[in-house]
PDB file of N, CA and C in Angstrom:
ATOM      1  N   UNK A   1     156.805  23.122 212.137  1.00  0.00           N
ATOM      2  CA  UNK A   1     157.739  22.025 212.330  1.00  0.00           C
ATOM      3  C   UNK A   1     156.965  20.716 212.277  1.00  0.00           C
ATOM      4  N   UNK A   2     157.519  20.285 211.193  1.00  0.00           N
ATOM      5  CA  UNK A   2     156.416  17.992 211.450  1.00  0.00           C
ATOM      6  C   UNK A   2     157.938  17.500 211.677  1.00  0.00           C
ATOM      7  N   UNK A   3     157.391  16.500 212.281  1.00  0.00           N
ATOM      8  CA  UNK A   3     158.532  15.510 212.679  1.00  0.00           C
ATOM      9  C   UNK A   3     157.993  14.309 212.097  1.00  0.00           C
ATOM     10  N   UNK A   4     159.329  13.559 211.503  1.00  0.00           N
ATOM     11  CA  UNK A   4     158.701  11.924 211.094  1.00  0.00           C
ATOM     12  C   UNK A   4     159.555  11.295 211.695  1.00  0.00           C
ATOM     13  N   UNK A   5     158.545   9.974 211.682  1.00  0.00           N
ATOM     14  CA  UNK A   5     159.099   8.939 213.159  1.00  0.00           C
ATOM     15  C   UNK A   5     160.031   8.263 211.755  1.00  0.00           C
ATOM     16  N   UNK A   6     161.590   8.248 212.146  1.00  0.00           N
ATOM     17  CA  UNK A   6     162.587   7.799 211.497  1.00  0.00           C
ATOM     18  C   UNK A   6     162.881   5.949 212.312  1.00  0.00           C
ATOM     19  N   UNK A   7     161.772   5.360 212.819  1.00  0.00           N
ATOM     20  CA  UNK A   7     162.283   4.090 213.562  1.00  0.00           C
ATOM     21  C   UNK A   7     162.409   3.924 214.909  1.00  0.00           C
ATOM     22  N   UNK A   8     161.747   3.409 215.783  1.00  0.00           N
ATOM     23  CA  UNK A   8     162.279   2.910 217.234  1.00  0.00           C
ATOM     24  C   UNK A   8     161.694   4.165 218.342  1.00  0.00           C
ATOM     25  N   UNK A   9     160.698   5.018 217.688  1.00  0.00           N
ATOM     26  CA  UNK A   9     160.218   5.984 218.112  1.00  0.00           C
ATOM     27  C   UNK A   9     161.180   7.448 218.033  1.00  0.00           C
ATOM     28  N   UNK A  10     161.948   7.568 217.228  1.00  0.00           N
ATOM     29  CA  UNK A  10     163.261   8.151 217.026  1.00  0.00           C
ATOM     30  C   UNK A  10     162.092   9.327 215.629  1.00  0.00           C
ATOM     31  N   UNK A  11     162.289  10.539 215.924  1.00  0.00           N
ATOM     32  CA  UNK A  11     161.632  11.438 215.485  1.00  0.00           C
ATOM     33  C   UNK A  11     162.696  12.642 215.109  1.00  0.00           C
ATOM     34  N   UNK A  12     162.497  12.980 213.595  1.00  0.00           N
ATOM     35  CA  UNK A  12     163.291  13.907 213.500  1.00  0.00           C
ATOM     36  C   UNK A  12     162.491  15.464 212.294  1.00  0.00           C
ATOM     37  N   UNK A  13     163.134  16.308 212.465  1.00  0.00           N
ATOM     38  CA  UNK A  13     162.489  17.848 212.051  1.00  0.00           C
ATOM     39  C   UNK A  13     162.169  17.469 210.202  1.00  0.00           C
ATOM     40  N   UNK A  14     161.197  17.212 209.760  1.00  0.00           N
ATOM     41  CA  UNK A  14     161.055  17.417 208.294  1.00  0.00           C
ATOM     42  C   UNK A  14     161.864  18.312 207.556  1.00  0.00           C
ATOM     43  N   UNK A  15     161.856  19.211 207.800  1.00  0.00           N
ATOM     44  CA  UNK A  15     162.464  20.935 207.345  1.00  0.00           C
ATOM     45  C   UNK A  15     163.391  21.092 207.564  1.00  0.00           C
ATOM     46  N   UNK A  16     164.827  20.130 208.489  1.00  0.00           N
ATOM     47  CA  UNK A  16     165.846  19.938 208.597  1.00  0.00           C
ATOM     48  C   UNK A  16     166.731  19.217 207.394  1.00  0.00           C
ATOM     49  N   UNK A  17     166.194  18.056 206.746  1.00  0.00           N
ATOM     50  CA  UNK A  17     166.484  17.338 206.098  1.00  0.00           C
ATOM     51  C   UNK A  17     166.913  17.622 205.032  1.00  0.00           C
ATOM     52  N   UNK A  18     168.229  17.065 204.258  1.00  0.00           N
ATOM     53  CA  UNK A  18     168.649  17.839 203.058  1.00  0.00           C
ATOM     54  C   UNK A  18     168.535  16.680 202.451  1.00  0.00           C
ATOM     55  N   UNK A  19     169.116  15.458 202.535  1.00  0.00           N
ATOM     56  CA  UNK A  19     168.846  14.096 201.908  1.00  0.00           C
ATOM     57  C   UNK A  19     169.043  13.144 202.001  1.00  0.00           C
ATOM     58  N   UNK A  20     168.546  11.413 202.338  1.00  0.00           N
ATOM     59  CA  UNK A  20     168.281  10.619 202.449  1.00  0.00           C
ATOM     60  C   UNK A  20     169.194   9.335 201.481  1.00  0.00           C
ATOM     61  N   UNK A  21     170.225   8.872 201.954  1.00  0.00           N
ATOM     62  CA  UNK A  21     171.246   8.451 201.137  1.00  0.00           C
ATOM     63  C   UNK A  21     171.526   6.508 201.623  1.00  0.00           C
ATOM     64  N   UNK A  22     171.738   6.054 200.687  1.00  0.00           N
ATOM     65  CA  UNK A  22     171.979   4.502 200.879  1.00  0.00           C
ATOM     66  C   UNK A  22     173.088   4.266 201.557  1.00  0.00           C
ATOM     67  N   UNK A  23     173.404   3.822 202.694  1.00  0.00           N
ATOM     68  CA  UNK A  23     174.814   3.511 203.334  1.00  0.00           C
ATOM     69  C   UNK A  23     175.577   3.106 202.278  1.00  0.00           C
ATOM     70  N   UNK A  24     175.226   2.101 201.487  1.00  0.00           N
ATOM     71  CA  UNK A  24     176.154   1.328 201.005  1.00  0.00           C
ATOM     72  C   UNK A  24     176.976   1.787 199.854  1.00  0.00           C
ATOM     73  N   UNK A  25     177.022   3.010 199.214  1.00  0.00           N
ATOM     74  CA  UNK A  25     177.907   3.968 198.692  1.00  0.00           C
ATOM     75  C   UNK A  25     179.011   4.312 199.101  1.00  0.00           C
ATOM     76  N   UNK A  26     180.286   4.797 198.563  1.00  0.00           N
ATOM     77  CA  UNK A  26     181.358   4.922 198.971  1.00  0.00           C
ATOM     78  C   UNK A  26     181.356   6.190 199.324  1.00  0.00           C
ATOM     79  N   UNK A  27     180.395   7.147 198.967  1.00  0.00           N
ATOM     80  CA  UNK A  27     180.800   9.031 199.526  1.00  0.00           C
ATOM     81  C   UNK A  27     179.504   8.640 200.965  1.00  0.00           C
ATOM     82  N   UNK A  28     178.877   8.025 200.896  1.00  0.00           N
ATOM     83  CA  UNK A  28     178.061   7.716 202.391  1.00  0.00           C
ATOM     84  C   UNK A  28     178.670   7.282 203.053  1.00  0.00           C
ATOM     85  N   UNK A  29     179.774   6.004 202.949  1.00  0.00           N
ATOM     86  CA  UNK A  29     180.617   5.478 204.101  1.00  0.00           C
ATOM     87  C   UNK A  29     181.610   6.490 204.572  1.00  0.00           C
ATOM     88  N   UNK A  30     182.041   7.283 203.917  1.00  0.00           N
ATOM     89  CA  UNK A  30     183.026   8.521 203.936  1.00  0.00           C
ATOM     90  C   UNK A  30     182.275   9.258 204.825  1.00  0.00           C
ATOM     91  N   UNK A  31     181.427  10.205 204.383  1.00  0.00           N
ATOM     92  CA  UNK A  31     180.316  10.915 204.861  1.00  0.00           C
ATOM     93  C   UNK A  31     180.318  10.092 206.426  1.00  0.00           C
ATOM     94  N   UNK A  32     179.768   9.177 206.644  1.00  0.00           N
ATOM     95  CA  UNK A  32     179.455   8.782 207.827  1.00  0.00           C
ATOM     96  C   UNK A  32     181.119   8.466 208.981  1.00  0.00           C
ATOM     97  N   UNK A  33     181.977   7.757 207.825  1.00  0.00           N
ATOM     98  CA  UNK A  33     183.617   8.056 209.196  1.00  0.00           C
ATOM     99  C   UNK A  33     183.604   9.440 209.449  1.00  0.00           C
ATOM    100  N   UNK A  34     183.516  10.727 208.607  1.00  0.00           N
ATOM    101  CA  UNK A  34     184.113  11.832 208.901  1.00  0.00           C
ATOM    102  C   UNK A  34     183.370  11.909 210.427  1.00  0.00           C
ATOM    103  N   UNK A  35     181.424  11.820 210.249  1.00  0.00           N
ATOM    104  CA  UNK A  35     180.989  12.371 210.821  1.00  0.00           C
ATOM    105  C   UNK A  35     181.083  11.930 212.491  1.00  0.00           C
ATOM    106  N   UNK A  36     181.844  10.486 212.537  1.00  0.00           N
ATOM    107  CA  UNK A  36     181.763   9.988 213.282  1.00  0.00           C
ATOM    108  C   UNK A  36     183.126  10.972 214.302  1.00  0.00           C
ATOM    109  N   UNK A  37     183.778  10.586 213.427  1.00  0.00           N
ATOM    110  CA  UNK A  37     185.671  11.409 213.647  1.00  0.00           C
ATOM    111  C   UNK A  37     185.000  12.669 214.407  1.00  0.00           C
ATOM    112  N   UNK A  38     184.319  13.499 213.558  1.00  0.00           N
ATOM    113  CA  UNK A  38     183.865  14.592 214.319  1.00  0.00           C
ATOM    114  C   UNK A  38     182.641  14.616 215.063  1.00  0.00           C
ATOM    115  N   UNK A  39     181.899  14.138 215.670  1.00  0.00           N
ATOM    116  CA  UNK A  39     181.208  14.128 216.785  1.00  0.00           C
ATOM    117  C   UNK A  39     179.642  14.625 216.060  1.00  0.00           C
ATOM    118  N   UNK A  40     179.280  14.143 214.709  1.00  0.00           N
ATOM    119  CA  UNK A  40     178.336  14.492 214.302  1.00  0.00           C
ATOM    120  C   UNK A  40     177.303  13.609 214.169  1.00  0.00           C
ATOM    121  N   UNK A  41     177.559  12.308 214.358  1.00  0.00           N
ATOM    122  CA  UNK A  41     176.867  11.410 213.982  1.00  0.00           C
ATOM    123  C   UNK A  41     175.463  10.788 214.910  1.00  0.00           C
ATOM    124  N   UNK A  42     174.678  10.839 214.598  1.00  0.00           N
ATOM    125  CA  UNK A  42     173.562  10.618 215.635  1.00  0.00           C
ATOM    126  C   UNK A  42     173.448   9.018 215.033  1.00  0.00           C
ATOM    127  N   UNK A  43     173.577   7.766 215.723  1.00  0.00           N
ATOM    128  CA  UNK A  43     172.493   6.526 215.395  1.00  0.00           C
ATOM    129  C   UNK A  43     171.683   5.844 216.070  1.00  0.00           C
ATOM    130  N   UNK A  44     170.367   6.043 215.247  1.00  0.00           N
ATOM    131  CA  UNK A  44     168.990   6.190 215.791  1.00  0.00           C
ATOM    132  C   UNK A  44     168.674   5.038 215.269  1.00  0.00           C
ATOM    133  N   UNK A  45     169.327   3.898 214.751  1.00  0.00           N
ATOM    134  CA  UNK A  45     168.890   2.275 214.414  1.00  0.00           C
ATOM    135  C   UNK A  45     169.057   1.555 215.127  1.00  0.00           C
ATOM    136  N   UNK A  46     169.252   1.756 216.755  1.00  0.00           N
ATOM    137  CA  UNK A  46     168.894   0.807 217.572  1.00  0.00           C
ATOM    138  C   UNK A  46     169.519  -0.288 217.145  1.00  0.00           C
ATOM    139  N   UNK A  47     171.240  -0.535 216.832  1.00  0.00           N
ATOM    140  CA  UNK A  47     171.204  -1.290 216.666  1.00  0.00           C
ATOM    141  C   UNK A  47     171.425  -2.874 215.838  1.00  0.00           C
ATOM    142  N   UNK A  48     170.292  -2.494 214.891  1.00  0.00           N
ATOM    143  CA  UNK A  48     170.032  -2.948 213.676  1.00  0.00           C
ATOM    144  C   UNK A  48     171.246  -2.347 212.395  1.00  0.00           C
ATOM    145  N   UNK A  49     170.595  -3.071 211.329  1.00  0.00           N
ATOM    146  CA  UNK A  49     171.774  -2.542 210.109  1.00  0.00           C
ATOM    147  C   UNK A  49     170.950  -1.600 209.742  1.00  0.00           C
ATOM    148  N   UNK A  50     171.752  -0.916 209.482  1.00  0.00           N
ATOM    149  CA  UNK A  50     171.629   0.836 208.763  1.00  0.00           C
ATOM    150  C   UNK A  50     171.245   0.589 207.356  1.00  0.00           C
ATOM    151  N   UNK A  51     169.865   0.955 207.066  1.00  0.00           N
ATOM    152  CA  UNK A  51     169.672   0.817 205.909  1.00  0.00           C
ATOM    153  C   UNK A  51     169.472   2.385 205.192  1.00  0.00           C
ATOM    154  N   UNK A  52     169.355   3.276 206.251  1.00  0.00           N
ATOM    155  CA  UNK A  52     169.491   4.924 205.284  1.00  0.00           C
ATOM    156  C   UNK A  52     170.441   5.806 206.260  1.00  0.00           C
ATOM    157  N   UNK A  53     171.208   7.022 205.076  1.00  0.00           N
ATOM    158  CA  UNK A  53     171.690   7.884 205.893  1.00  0.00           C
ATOM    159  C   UNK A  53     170.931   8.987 205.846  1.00  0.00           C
ATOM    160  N   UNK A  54     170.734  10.145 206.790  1.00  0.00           N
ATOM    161  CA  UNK A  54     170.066  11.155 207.081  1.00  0.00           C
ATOM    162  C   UNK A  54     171.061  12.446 206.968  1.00  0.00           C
ATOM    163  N   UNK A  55     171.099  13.348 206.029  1.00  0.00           N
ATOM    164  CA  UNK A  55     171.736  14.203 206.312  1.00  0.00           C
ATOM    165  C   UNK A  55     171.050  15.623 206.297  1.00  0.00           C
ATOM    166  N   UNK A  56     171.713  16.308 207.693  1.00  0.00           N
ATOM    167  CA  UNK A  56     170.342  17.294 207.937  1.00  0.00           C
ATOM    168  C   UNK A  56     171.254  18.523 207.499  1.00  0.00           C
ATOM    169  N   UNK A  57     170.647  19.775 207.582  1.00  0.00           N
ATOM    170  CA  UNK A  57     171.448  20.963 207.381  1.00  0.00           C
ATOM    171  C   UNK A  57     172.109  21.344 208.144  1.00  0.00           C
ATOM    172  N   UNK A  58     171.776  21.331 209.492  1.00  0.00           N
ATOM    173  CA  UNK A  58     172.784  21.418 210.668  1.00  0.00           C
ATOM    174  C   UNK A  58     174.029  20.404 210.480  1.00  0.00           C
ATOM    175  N   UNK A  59     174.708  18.986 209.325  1.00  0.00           N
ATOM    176  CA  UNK A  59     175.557  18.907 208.953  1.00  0.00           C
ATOM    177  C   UNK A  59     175.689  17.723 209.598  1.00  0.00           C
ATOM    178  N   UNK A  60     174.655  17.066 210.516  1.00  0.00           N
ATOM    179  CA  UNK A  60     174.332  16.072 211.099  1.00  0.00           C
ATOM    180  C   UNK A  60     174.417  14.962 210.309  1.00  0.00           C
ATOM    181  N   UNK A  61     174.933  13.626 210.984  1.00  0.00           N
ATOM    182  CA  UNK A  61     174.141  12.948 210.095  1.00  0.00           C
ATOM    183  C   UNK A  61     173.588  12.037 211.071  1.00  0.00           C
ATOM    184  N   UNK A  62     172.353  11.284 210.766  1.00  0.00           N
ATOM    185  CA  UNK A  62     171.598  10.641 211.774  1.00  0.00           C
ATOM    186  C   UNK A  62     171.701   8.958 210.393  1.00  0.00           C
ATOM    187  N   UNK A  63     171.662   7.702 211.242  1.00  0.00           N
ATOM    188  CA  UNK A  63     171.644   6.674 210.980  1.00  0.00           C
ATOM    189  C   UNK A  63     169.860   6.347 211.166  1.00  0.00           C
ATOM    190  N   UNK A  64     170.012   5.461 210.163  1.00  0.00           N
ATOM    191  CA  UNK A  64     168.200   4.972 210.672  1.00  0.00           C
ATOM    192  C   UNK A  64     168.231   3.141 210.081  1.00  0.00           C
ATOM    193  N   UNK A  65     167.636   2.336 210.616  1.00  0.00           N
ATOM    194  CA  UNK A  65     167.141   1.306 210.294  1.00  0.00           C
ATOM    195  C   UNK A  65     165.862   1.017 209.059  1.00  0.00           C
ATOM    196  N   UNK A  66     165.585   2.161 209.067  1.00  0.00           N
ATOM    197  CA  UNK A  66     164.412   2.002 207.513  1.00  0.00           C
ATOM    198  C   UNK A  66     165.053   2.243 206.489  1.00  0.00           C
ATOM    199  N   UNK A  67     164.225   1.592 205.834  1.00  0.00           N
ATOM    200  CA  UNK A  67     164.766   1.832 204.235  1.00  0.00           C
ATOM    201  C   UNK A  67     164.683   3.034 203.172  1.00  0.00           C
ATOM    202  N   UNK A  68     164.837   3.548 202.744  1.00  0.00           N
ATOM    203  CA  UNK A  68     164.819   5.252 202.147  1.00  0.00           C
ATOM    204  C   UNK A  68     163.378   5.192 201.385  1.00  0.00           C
ATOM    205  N   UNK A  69     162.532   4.167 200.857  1.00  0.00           N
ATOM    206  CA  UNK A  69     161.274   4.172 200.196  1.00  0.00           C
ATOM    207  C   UNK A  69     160.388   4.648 201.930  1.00  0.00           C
ATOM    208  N   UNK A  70     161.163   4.050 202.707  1.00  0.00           N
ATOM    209  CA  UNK A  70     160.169   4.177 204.084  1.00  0.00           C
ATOM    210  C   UNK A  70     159.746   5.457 204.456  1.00  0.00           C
ATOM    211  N   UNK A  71     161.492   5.677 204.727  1.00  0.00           N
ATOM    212  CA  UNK A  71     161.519   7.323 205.208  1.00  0.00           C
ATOM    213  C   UNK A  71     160.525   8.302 204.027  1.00  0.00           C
ATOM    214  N   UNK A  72     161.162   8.268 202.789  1.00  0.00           N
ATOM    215  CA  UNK A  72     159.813   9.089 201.688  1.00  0.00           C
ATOM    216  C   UNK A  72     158.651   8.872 202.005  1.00  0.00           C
ATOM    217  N   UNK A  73     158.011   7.628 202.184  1.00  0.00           N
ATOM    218  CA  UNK A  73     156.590   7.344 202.128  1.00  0.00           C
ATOM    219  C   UNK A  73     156.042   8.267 203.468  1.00  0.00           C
ATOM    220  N   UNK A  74     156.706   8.097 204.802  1.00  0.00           N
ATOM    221  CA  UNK A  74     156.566   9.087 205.853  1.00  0.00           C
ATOM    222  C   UNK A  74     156.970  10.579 205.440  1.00  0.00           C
ATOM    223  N   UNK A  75     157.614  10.975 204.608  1.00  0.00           N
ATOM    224  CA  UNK A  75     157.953  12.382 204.335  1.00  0.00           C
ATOM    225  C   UNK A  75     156.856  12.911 203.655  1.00  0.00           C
ATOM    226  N   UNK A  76     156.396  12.370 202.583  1.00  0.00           N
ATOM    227  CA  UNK A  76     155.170  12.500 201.990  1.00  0.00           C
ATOM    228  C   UNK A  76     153.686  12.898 202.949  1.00  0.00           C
ATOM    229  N   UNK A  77     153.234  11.512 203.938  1.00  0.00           N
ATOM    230  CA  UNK A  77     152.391  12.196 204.633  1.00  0.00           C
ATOM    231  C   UNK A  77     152.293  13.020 204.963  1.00  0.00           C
ATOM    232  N   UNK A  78     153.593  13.861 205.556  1.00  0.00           N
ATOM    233  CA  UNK A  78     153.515  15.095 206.258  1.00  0.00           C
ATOM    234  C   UNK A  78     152.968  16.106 205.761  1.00  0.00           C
ATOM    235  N   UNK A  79     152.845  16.104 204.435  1.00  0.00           N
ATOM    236  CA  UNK A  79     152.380  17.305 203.010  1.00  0.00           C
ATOM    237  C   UNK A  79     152.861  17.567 202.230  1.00  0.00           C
ATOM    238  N   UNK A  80     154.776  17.294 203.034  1.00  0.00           N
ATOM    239  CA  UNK A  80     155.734  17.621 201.801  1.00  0.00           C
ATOM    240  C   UNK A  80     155.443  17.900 200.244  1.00  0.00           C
TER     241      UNK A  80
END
């Protein structure tokens, strides 16, 4: 299990992750009301504007304040 720090000390499972999506899309804003409607939505941006969506296999979706080059560049270290 690696975990990458997704922002604000907010750490999530590498090996969970299915894919890393731009809010500002219309099946991401969708994606993110449903998940909200249903009690899936984790946001871990403190906050701030949401610059990536996180969608894990458990069906989650987690909000983050970094930008999706960010989150990769941390996915990468891990060994991915």
């Amino acid at each position: 299990m690696k975990l990458i720090n997704i922002g604000l000390g907010n750490l999530i499972n590498s090996d969970r992750i299915v894919a890393v999506l731009s809010p500002e899309s219309a099946p991401a804003k969708r994606i993110i009301s449903d998940a909200k409607t249903s009690k899936r939505l984790i946001d871990a941006s403190g906050g701030r504007k949401t610059m990536s969506v996180i969608i894990t296999d458990s069906d989650h979706i987690v909000l983050s304040y970094l930008k999706n080059e960010d989150i990769l560049k941390r996915f990468d270290k891990t060994g991915e």
